[in-house]
N, C-alpha and C. Protein backbone atom coordinates (compact mmCIF):
# COMPACT_ATOMS: atom_id res chain seq x y z
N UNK A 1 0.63 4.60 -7.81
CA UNK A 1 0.64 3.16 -7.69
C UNK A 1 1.01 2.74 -6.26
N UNK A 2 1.65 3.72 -5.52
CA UNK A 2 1.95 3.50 -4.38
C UNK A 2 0.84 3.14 -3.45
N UNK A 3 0.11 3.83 -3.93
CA UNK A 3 -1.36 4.20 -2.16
C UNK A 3 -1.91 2.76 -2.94
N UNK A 4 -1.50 2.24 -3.77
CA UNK A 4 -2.56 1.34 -4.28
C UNK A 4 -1.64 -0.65 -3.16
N UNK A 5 -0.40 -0.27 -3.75
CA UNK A 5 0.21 -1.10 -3.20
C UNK A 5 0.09 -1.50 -1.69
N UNK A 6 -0.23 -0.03 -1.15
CA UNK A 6 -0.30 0.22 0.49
C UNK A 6 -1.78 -0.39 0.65
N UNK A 7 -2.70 0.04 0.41
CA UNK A 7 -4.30 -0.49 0.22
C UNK A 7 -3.92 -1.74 0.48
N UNK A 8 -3.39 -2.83 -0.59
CA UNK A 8 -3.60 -3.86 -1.00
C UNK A 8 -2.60 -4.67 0.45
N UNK A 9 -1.92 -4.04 0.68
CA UNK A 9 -1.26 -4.62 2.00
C UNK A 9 -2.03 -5.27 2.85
N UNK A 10 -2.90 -4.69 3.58
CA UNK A 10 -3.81 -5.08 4.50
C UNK A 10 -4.20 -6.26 4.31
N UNK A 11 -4.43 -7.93 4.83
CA UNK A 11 -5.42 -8.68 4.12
C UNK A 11 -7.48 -8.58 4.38
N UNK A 12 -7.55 -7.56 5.70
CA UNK A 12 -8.82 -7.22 5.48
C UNK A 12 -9.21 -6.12 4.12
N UNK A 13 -8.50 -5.27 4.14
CA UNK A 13 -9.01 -4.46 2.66
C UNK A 13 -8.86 -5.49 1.42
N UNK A 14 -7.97 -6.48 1.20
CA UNK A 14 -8.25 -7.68 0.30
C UNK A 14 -9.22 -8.46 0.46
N UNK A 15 -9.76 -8.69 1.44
CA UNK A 15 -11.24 -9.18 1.57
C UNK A 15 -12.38 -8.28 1.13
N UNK A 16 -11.71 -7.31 1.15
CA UNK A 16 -12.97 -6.65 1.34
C UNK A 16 -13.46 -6.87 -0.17
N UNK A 17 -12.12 -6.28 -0.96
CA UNK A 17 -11.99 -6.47 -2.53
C UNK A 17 -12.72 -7.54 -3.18
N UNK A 18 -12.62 -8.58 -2.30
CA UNK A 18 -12.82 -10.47 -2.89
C UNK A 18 -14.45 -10.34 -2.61
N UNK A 19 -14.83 -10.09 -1.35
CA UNK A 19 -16.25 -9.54 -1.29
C UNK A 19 -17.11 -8.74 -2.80
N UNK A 20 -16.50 -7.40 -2.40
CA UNK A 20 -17.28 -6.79 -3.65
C UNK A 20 -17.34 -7.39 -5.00
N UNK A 21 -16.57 -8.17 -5.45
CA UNK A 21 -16.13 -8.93 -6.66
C UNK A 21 -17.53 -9.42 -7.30
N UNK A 22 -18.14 -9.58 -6.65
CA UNK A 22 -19.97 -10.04 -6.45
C UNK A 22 -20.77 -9.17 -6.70
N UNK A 23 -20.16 -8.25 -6.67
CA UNK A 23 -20.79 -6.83 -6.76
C UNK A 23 -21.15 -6.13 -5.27
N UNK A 24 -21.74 -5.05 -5.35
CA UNK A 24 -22.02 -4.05 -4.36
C UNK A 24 -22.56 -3.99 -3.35
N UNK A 25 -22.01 -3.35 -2.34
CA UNK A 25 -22.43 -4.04 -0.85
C UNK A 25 -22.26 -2.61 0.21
N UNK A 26 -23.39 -2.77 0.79
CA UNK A 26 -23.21 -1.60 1.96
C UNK A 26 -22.17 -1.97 3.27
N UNK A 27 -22.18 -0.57 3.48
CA UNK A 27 -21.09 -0.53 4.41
C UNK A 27 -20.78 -1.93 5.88
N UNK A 28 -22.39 -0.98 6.00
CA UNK A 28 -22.96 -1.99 7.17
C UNK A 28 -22.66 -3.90 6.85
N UNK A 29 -23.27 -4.37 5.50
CA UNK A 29 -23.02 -5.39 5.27
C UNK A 29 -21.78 -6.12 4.96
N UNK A 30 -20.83 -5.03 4.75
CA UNK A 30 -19.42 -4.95 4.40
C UNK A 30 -18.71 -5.47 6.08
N UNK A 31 -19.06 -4.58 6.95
CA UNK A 31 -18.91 -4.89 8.23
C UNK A 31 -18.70 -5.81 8.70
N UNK A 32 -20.32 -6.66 8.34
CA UNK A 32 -20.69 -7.48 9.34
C UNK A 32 -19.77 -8.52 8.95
N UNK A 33 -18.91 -8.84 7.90
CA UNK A 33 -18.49 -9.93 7.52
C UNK A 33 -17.16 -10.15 8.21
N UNK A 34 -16.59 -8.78 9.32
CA UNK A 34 -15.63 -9.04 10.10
C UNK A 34 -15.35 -8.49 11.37
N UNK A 35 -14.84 -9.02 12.07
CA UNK A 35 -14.60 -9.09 13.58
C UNK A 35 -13.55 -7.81 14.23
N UNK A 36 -14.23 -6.83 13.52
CA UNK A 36 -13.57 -5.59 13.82
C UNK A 36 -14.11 -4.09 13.91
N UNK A 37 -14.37 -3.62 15.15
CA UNK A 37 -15.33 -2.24 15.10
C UNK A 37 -15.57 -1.49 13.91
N UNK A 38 -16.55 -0.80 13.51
CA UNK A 38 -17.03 -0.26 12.42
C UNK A 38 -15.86 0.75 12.27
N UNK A 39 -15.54 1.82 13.28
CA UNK A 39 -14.49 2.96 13.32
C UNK A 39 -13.18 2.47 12.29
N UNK A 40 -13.19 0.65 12.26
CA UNK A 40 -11.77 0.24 11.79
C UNK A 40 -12.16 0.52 10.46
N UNK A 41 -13.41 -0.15 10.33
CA UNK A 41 -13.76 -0.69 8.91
C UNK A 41 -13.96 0.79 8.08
N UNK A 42 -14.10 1.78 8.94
CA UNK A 42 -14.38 2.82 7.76
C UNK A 42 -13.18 3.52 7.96
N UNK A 43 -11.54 3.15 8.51
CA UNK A 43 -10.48 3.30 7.86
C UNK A 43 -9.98 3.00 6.57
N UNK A 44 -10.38 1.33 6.49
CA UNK A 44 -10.45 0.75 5.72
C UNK A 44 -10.72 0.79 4.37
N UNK A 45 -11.89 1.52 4.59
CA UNK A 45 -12.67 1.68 3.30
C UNK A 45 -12.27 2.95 2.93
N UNK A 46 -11.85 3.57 3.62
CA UNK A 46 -10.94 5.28 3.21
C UNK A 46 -10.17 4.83 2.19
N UNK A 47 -8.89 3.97 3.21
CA UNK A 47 -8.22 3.73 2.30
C UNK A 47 -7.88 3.72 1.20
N UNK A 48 -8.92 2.28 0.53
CA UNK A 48 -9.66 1.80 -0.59
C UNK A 48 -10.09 2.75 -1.17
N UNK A 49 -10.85 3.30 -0.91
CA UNK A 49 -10.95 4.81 -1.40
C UNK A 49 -10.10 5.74 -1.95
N UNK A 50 -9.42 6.27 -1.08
CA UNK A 50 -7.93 6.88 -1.45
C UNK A 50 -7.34 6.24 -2.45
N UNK A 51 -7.19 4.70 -2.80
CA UNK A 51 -6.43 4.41 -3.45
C UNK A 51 -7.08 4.40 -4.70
N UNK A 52 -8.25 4.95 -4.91
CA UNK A 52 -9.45 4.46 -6.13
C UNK A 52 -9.85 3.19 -6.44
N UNK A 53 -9.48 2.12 -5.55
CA UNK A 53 -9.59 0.98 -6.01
C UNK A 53 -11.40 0.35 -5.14
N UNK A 54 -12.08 1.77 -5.12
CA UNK A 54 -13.53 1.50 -4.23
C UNK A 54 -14.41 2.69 -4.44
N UNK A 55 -15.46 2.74 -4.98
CA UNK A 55 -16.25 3.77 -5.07
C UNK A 55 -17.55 3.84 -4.33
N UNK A 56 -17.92 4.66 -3.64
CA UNK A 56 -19.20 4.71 -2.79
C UNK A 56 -20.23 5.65 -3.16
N UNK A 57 -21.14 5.25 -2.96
CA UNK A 57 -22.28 6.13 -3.12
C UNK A 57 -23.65 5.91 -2.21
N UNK A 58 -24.06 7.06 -2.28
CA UNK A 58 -24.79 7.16 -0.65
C UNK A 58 -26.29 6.64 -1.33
N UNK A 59 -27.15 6.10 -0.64
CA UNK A 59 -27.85 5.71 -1.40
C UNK A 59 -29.50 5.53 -0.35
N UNK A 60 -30.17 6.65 0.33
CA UNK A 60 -30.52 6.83 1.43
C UNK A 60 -29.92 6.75 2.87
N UNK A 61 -29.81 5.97 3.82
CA UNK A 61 -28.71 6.18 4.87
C UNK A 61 -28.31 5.34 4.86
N UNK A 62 -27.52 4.80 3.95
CA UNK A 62 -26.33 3.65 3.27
C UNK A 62 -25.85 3.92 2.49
N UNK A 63 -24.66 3.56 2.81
CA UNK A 63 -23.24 3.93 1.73
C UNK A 63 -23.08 2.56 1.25
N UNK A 64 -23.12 2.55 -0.25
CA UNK A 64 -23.05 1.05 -0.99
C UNK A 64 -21.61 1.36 -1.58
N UNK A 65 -20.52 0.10 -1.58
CA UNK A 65 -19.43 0.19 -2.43
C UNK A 65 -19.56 -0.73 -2.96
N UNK A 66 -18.69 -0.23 -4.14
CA UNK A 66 -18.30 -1.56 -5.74
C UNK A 66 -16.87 -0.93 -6.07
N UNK A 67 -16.69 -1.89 -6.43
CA UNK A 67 -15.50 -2.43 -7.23
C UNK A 67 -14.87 -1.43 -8.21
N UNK A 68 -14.06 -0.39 -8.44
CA UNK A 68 -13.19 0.32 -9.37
C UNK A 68 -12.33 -0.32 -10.26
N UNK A 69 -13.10 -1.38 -11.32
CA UNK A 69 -12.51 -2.03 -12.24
C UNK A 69 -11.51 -1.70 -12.91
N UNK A 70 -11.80 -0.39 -13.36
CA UNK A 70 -11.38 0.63 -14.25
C UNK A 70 -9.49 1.06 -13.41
N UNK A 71 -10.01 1.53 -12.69
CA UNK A 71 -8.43 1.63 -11.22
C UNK A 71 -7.72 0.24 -10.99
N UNK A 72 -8.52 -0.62 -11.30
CA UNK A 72 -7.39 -2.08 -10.76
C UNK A 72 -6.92 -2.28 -12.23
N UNK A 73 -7.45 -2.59 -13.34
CA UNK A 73 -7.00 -2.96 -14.57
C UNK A 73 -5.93 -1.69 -15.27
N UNK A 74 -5.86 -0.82 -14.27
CA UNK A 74 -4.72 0.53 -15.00
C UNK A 74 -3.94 0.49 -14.15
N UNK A 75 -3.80 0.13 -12.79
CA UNK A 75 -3.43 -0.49 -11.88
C UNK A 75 -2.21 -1.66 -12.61
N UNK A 76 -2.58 -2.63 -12.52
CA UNK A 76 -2.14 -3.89 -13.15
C UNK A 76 -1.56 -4.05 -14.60
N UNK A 77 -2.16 -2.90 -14.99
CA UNK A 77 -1.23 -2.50 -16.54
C UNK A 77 0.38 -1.97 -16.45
N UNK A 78 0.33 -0.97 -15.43
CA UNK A 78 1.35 -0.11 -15.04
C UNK A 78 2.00 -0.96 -14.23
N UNK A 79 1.72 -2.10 -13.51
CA UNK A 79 2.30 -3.08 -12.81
C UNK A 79 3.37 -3.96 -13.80
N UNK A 80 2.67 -4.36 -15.00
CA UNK A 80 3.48 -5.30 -15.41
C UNK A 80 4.07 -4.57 -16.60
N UNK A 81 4.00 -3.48 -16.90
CA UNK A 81 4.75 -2.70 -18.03
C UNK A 81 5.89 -2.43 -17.18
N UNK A 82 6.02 -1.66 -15.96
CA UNK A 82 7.45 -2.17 -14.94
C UNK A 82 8.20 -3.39 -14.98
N UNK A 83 7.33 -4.35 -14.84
CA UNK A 83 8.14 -5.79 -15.01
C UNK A 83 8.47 -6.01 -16.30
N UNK A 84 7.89 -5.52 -17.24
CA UNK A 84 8.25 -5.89 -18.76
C UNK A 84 7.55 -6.92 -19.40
N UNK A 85 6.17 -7.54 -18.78
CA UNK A 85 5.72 -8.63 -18.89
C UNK A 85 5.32 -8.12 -20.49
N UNK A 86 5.36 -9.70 -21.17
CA UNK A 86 5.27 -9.51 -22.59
C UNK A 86 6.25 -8.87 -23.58
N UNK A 87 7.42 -8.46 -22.89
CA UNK A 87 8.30 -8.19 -23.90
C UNK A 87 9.31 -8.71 -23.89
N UNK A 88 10.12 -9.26 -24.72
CA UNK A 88 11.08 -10.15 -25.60
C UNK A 88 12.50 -9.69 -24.59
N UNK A 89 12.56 -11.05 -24.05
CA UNK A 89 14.00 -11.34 -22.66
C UNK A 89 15.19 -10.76 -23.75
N UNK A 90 15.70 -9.72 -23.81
CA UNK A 90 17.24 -9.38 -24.32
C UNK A 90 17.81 -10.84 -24.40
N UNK A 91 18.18 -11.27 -23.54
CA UNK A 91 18.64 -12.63 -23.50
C UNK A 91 18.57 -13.74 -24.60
N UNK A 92 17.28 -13.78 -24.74
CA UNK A 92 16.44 -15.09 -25.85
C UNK A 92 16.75 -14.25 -27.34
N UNK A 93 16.72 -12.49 -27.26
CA UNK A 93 16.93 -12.05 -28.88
C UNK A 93 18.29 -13.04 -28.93
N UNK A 94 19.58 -12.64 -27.92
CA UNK A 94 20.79 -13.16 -27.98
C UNK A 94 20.89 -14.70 -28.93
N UNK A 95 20.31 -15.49 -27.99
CA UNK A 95 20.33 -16.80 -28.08
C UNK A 95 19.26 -17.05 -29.31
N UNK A 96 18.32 -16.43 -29.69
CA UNK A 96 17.59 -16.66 -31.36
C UNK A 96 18.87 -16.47 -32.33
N UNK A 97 19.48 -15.74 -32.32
CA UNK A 97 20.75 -15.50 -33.42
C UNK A 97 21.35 -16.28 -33.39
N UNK A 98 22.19 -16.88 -32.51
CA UNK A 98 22.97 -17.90 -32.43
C UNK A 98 22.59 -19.41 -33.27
N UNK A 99 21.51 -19.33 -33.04
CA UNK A 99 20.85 -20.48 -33.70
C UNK A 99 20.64 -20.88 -34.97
C-alpha cells in the first residue's frame, strides 16, 4: 500500500490517473498533455506501474495505458478497513446502552 501512497503523491501521476479514467491512452498522447520531457514522463509511468495502479501494453510502436481498476478498488478497500470505515464507533455502542 505503500508504493501506492508514494505513486499517488505526485500531482502529475494523479493526472495522469484522471486522464486515463476515459480510458486508454498512449504514451506519447499521455505526454503531450504536459509540460515535462518524455524521460520524466516515463518515470512517471514506472512508477504507476510499480505501484499496479497502470497497465501497459505495447501495441505496434506504442505503449497504450489504462487504468488498474482492480489495484485501486483493493487499494481503497485496505485503505478504509485501516480506518475502520463502516464499523460501529465503540463510543456510540457505549452511548446506545445508556439510552
Amino acid at each position: 500500500m505503500d508504493s501506492v501512497f508514494d505513486a499517488l503523491a505526485h500531482p502529475t501521476r494523479r493526472r495522469i490517473l484522471e486522464l486515463l479514467k476515459r480510458g486508454g491512452r498512449s504514451a506519447g498522447d499521455l505526454a503531450d498533455a504536459f509540460a515535462v520531457s518524455k524521460p520524466t514522463m516515463s518515470g512517471h509511468f514506472a512508477k504507476l506501474r510499480a505501484a499496479g495502479l497502470i497497465q501497459a501494453e505495447q501495441r505496434g510502436a506504442s505503449t497504450i495505458y489504462t487504468l488498474n481498476l482492480s489495484a485501486l478498488e483493493e487499494v481503497m478497500m485496505g485503505f478504509m478497513g485501516r480506518l475502520r470505515v463502516g464499523e460501529a464507533d465503540p463510543g456510540e455502542a457505549i452511548e446506545g446502552r445508556k439510552a
